[in-house]
Protein backbone atom coordinates (compact mmCIF):
# COMPACT_ATOMS: atom_id res chain seq x y z
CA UNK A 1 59.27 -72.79 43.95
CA UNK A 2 58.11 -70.29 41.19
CA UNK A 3 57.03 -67.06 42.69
CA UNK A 4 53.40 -66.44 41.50
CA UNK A 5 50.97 -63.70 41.76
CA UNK A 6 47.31 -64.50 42.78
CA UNK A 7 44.48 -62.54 43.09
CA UNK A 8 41.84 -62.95 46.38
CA UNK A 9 38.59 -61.64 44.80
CA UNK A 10 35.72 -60.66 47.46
CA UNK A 11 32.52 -58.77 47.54
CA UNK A 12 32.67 -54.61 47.55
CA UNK A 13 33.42 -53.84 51.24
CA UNK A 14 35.24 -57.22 52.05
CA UNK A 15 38.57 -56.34 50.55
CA UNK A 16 39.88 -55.40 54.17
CA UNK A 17 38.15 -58.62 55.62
CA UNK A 18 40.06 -60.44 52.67
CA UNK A 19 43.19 -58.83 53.27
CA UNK A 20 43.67 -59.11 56.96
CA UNK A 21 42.35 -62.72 56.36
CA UNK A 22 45.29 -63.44 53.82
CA UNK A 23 47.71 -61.47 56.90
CA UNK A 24 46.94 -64.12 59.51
CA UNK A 25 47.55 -66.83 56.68
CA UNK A 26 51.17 -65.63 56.51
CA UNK A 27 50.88 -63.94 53.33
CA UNK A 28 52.63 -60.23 53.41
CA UNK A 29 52.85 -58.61 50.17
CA UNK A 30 49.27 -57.62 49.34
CA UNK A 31 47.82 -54.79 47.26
CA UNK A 32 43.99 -54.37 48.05
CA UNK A 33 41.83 -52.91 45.36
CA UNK A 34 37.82 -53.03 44.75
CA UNK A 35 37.02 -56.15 44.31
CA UNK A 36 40.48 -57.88 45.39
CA UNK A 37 43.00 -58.19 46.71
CA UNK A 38 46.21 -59.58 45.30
CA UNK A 39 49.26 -61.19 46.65
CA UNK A 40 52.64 -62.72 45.96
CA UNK A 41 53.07 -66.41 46.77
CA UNK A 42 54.20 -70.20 45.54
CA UNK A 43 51.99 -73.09 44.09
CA UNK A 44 50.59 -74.05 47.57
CA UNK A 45 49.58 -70.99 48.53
CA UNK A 46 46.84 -72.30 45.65
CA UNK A 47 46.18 -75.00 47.60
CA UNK A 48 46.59 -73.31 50.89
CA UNK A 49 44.27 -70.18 49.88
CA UNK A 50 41.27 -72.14 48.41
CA UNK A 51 40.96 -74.08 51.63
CA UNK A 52 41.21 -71.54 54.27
CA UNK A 53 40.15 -68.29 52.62
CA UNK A 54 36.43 -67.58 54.17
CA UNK A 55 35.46 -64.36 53.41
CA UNK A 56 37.03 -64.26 49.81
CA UNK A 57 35.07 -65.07 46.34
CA UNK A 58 37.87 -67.07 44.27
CA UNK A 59 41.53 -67.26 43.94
CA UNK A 60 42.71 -66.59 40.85
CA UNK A 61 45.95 -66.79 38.98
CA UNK A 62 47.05 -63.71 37.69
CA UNK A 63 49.18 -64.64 34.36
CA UNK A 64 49.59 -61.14 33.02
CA UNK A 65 48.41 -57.57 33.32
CA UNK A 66 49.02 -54.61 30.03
CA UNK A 67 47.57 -51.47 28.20
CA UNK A 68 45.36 -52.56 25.54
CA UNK A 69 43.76 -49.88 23.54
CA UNK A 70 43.35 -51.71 20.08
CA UNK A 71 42.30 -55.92 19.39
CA UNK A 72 45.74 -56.10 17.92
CA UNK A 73 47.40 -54.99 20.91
CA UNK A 74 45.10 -57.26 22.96
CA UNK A 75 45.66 -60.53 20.86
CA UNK A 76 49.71 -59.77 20.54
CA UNK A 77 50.30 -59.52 24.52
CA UNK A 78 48.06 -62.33 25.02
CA UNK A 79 49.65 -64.31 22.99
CA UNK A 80 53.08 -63.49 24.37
CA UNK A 81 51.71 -64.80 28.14
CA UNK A 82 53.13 -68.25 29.38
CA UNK A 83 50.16 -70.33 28.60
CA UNK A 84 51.59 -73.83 27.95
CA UNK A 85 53.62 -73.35 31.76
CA UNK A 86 49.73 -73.97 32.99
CA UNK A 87 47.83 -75.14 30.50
CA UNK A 88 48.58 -78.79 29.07
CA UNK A 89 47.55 -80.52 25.87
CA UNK A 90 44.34 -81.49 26.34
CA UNK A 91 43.34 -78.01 29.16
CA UNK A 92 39.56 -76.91 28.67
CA UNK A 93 40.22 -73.22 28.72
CA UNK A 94 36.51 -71.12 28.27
CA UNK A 95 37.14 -67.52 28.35
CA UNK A 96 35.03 -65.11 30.46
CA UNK A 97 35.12 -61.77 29.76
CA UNK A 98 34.12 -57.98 31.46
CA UNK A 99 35.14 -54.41 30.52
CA UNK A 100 34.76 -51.36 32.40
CA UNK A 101 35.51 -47.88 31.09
CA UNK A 102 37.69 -49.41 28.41
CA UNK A 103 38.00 -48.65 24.53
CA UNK A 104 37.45 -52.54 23.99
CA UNK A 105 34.14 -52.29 25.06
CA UNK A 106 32.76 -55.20 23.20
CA UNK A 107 33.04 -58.86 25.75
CA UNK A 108 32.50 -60.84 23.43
CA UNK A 109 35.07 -59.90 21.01
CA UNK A 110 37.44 -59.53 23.51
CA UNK A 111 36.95 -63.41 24.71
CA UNK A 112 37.79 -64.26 21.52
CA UNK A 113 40.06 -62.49 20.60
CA UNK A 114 42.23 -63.78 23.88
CA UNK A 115 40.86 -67.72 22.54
CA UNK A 116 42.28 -67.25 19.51
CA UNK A 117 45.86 -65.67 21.02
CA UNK A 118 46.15 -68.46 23.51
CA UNK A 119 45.29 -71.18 20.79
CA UNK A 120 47.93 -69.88 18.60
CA UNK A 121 50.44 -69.84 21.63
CA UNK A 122 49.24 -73.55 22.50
CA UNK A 123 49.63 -74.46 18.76
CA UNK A 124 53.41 -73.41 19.05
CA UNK A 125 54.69 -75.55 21.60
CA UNK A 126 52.14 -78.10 20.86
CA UNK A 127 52.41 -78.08 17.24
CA UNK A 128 48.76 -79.15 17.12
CA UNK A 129 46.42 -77.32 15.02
CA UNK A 130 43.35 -78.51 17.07
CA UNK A 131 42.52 -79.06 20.74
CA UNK A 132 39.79 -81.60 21.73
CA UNK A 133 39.95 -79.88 25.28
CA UNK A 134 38.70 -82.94 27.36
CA UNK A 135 41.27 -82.44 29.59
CA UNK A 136 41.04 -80.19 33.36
CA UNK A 137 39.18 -76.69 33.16
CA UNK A 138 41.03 -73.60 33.05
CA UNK A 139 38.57 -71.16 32.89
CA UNK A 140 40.23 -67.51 31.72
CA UNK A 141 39.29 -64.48 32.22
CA UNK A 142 39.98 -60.98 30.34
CA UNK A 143 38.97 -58.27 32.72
CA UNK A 144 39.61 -54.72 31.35
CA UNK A 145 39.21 -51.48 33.60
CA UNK A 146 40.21 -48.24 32.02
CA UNK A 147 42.00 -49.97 29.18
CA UNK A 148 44.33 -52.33 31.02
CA UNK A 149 43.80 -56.02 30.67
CA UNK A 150 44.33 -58.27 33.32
CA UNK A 151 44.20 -62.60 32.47
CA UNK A 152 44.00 -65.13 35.12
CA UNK A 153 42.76 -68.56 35.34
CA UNK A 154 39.88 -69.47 38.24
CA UNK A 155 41.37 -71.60 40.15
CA UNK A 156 38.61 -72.26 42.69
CA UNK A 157 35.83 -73.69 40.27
CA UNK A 158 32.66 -73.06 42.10
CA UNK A 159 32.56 -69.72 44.49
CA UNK A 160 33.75 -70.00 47.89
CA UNK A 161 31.04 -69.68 49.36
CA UNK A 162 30.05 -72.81 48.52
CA UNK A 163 31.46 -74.96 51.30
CA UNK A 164 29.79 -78.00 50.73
CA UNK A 165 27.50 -78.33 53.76
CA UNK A 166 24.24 -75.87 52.67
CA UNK A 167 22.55 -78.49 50.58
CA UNK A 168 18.87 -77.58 51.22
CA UNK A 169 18.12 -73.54 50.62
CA UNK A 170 15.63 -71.77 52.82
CA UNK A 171 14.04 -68.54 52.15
CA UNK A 172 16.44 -65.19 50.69
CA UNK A 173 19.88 -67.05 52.18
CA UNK A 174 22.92 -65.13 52.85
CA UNK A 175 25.82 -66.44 51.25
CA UNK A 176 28.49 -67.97 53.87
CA UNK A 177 31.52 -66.09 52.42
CA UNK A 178 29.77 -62.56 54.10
CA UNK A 179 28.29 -64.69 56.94
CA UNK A 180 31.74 -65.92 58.41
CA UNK A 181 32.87 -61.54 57.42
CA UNK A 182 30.01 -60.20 59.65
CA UNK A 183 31.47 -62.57 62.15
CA UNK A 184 34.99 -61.37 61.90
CA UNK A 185 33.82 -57.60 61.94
CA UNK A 186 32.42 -58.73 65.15
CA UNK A 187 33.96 -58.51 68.45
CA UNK A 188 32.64 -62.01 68.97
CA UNK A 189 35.31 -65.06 69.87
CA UNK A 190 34.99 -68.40 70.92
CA UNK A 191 34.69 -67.42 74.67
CA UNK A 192 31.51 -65.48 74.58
CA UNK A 193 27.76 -66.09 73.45
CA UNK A 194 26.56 -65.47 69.99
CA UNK A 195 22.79 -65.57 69.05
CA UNK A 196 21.61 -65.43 65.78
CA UNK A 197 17.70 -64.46 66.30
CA UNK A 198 16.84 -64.54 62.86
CA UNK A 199 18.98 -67.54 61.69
CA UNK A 200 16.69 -68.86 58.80
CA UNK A 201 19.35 -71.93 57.57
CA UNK A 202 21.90 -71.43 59.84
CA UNK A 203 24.62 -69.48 57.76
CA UNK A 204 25.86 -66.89 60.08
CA UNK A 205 25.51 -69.48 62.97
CA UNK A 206 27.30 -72.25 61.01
CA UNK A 207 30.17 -69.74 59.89
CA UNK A 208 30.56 -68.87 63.67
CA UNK A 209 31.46 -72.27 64.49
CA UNK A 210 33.66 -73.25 62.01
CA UNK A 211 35.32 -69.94 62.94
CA UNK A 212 35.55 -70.85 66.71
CA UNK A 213 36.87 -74.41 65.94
CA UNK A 214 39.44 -73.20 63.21
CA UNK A 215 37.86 -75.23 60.92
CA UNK A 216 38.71 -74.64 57.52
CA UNK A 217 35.81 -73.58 55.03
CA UNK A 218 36.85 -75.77 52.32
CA UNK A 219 38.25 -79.14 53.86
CA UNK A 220 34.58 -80.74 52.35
CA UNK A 221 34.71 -79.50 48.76
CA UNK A 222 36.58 -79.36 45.38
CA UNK A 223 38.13 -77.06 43.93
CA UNK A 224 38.76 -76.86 39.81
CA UNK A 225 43.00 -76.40 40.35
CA UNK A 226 43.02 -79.89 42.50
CA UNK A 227 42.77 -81.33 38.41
CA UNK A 228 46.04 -79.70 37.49
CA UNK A 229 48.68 -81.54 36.30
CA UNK A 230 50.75 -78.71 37.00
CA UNK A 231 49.46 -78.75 40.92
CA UNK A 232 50.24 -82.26 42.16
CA UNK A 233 48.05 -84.22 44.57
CA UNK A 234 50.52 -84.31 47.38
CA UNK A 235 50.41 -80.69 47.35
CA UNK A 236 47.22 -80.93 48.24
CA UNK A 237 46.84 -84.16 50.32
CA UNK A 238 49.62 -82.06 52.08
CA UNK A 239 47.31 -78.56 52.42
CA UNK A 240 44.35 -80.83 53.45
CA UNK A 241 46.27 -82.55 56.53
CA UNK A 242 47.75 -78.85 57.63
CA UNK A 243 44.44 -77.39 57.64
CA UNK A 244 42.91 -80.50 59.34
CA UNK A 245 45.77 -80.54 62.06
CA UNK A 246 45.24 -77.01 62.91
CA UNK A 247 41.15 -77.50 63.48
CA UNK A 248 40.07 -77.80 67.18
CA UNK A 249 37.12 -79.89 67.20
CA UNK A 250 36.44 -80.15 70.52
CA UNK A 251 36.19 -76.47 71.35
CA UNK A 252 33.32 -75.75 73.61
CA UNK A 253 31.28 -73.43 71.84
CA UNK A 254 27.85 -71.39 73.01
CA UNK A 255 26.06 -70.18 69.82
CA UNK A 256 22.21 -69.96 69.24
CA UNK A 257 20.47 -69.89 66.31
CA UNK A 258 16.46 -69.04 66.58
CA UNK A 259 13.68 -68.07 64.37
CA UNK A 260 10.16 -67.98 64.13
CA UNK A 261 9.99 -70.74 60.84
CA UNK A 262 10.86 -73.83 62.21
CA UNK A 263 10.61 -75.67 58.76
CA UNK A 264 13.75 -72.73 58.46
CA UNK A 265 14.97 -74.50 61.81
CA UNK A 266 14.96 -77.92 60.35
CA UNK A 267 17.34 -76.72 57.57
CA UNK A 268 19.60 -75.29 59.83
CA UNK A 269 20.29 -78.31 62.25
CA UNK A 270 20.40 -80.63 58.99
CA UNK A 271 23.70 -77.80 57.29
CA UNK A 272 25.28 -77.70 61.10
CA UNK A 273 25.59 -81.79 60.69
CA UNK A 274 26.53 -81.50 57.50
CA UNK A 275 29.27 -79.25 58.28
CA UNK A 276 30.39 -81.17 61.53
CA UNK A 277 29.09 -78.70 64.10
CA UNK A 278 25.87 -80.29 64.87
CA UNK A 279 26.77 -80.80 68.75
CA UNK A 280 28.31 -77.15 69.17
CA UNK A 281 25.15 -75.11 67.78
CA UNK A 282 21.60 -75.00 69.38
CA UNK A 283 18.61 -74.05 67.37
CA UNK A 284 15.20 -73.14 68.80
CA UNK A 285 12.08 -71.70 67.86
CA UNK A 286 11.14 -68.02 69.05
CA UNK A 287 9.65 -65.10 67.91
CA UNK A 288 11.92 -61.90 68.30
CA UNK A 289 9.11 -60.20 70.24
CA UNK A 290 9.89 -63.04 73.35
CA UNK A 291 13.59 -62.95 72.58
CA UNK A 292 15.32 -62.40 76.16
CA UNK A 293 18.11 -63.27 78.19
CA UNK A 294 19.63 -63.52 81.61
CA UNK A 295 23.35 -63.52 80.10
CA UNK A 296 25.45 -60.28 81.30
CA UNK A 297 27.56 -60.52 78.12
CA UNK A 298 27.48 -61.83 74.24
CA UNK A 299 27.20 -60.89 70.56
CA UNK A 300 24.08 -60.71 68.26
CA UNK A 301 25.05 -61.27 65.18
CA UNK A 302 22.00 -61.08 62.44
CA UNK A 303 20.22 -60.51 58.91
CA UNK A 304 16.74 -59.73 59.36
CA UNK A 305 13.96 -59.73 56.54
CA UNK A 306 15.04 -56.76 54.50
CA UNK A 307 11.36 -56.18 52.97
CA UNK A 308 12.02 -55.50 49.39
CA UNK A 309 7.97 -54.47 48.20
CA UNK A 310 6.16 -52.21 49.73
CA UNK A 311 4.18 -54.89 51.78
CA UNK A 312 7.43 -56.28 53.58
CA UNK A 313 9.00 -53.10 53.87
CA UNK A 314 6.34 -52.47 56.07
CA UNK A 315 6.30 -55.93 58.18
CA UNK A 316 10.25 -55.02 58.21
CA UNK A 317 9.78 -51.94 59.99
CA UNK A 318 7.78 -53.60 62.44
CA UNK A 319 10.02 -56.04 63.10
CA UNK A 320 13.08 -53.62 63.71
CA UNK A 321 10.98 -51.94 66.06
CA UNK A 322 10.42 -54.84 67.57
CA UNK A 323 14.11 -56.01 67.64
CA UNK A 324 14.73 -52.48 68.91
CA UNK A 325 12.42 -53.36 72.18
CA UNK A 326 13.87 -56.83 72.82
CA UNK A 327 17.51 -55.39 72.65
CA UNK A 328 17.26 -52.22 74.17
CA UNK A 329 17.81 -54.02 77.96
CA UNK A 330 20.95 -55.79 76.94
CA UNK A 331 22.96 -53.02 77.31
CA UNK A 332 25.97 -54.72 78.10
CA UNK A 333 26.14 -57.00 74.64
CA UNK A 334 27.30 -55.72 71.17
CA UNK A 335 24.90 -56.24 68.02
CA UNK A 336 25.60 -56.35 64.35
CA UNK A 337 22.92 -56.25 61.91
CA UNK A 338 22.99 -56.44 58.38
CA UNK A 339 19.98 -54.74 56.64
CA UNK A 340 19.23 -52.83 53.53
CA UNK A 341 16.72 -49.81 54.65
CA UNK A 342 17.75 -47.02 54.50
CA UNK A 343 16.18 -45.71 57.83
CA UNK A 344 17.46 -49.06 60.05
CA UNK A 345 18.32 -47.10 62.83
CA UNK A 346 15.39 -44.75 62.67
CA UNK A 347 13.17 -47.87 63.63
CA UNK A 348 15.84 -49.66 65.33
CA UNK A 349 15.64 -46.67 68.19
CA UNK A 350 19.15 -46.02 68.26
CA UNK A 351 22.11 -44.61 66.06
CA UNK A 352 24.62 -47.23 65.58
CA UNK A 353 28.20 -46.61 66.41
CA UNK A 354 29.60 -47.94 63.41
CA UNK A 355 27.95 -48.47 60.11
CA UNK A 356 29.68 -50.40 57.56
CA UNK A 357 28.71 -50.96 53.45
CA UNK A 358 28.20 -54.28 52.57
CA UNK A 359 26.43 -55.93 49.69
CA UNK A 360 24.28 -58.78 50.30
CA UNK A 361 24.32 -60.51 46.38
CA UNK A 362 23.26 -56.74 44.31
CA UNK A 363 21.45 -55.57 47.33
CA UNK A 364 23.76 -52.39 48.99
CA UNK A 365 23.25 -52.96 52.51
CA UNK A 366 24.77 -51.65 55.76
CA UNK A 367 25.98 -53.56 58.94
CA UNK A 368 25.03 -51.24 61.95
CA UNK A 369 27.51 -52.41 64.77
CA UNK A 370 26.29 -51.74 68.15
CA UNK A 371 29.05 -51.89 70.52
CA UNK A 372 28.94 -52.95 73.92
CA UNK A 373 31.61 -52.51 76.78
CA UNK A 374 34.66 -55.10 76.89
CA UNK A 375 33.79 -58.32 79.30
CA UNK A 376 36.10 -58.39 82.57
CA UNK A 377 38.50 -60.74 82.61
């Protein structure tokens, strides 16, 4: 099979997440940047990828990278790209566009520019002068950074994230794909106890299990490549069964989810059926002032209420203080908490021992990892 190189894209702060994810797949020859990570592999590492990936934005296929300073130089080497070995007859093929510290600063010229060059390419082996494009979507995408363009087609469609199971949306949710990270930062496994105390619709709990089960992310979803005619349904129907064989669905699990809203706590049991791990998670209502427990060792693993006006900022504060109080005795657990003040800790009561950027959507956020001593064997 043809050698092909894809790109993994994730959220600043992931890459490493994405990378070590993409290790444990089997995949070896990575280069991490921001953004992504990219990696040498065959056509069912598409398949493979899209499935399993769970901390990762998209997969995309990286058809060529080049110094473009001029539209000329732009349209030429676009044009000279092996379009027609992906995109057939009748491909829909929008263009998407960004530039960054480039000369072509202009998107939307740019998009059209690479339109126009991959028409023209299409137009030679077709020998078509128009294309109806009611065929599969291959959505392209020109992304310049310091005047070197790279093209790839999406091949995941919708984000990631979306796994198919969060079909009702509670109040400011966090998206799965850094859910099931903050999870994998964690020192948490399938052995020990997890509570989520502010669980709201039952991401980060959710995430957890599918984690502990091996289940992959995106056995319940569609992704845009699974229309190629270039990507045949075996090789998928084949991906799918792998992934499915390699799930343990009857691993005992002990994760809680809690929060004071239990409208929020509704939501959450409803996405934990949805996603098939109804029986392994417990939800319960509790306020984090009463929050206690006669466990010796687990994980907390949580996104409180960041507060973003003045108002909430304030009831946020409060409430770290209060998280502070119902932790501080549990000094034999480890805690990870993803929040966006700037003085966490300050109200928290105590300096984390790790602090890691993270960016919750366009908010810069940190997760403050409180680490606790190893469990005896």
């Amino acid at each position: 099979m043809a050698k092909l190189e894809l790109i993994a894209t994730a959220a600043f702060g992931l890459e490493a997440v994405v990378a070590r994810e993409l290790k444990q797949l089997g995949y070896t020859n990575l280069k991490t940047e921001n953004g992504k990570v990219t990696f040498i592999a065959n056509e069912p590492a598409i398949c493979h990828t899209n499935l399993c990936l769970r901390s990762a934005d998209r997969v995309l296929l990286k058809i060529g990278e080049f110094k473009a300073t001029t539209f000329e130089e732009l349209f030429q080497q676009t044009k000279a790209l092996p379009w027609p070995d992906w995109l057939p007859e009748d491909a829909c093929f929008p263009v998407d566009g960004k530039s960054i510290n480039s000369k072509l600063f202009s998107v939307s010229d740019c998009q059209a520019i690479v339109k126009k060059a991959v028409v023209e390419k299409l137009k030679a082996v077709y020998h078509q002068e128009w294309f109806k494009e009611t065929g599969a979507k291959y959505k392209i995408e020109v992304a310049l950074l310091k005047d070197i363009a790279t093209l790839t087609i999406d091949t995941s469609g919708a984000g990631l994230h979306k796994r198919g199971y969060r079909k009702l949306s509670g109040k400011a949710p966090l998206k799965e794909t850094l859910a099931a990270a903050m999870v994998m930062l964690s020192y948490w496994n399938k052995e020990r106890l997890l509570i989520d105390p502010f669980c709201g619709s039952g991401t980060i709990p959710i995430e957890a299990a599918l984690i502990g089960q091996n289940i992959a992310p995106g056995l319940n979803r569609h992704f845009a490549a699974e229309e190629w005619s270039s990507l045949p349904q075996k090789m998928w129907q084949d991906a799918r069964h792998l992934a499915d064989s390699q799930a343990n669905y009857e691993q005992p699990l002990k994760i809680i989810g809690s929060d004071i809203d239990k409208e929020a706590l509704s939501i959450s049991r409803y996405h934990a059926r949805e996603a098939g791990v109804g029986e392994f998670v417990s939800f319960q209502p509790m306020n984090i002032a009463d929050f206690s427990t006669k466990k010796k060792y687990g994980c907390i693993i949580c996104n409180p209420p960041y507060g973003e006006r003045l108002n909430e900022q304030r009831s946020a504060e409060k409430l770290y203080q209060e998280l502070g109080r119902a932790l501080k005795p549990l000094d034999t657990w480890s805690y990870y908490i993803l929040a966006a003040h700037e003085h966490f800790e300050k109200y928290f009561g105590r300096l984390a021992d790790k602090k890691r950027k993270l960016y919750n959507g366009r908010i810069k956020c940190n997760l403050y990892q409180y680490l606790g001593p190893r469990p005896p064997r």
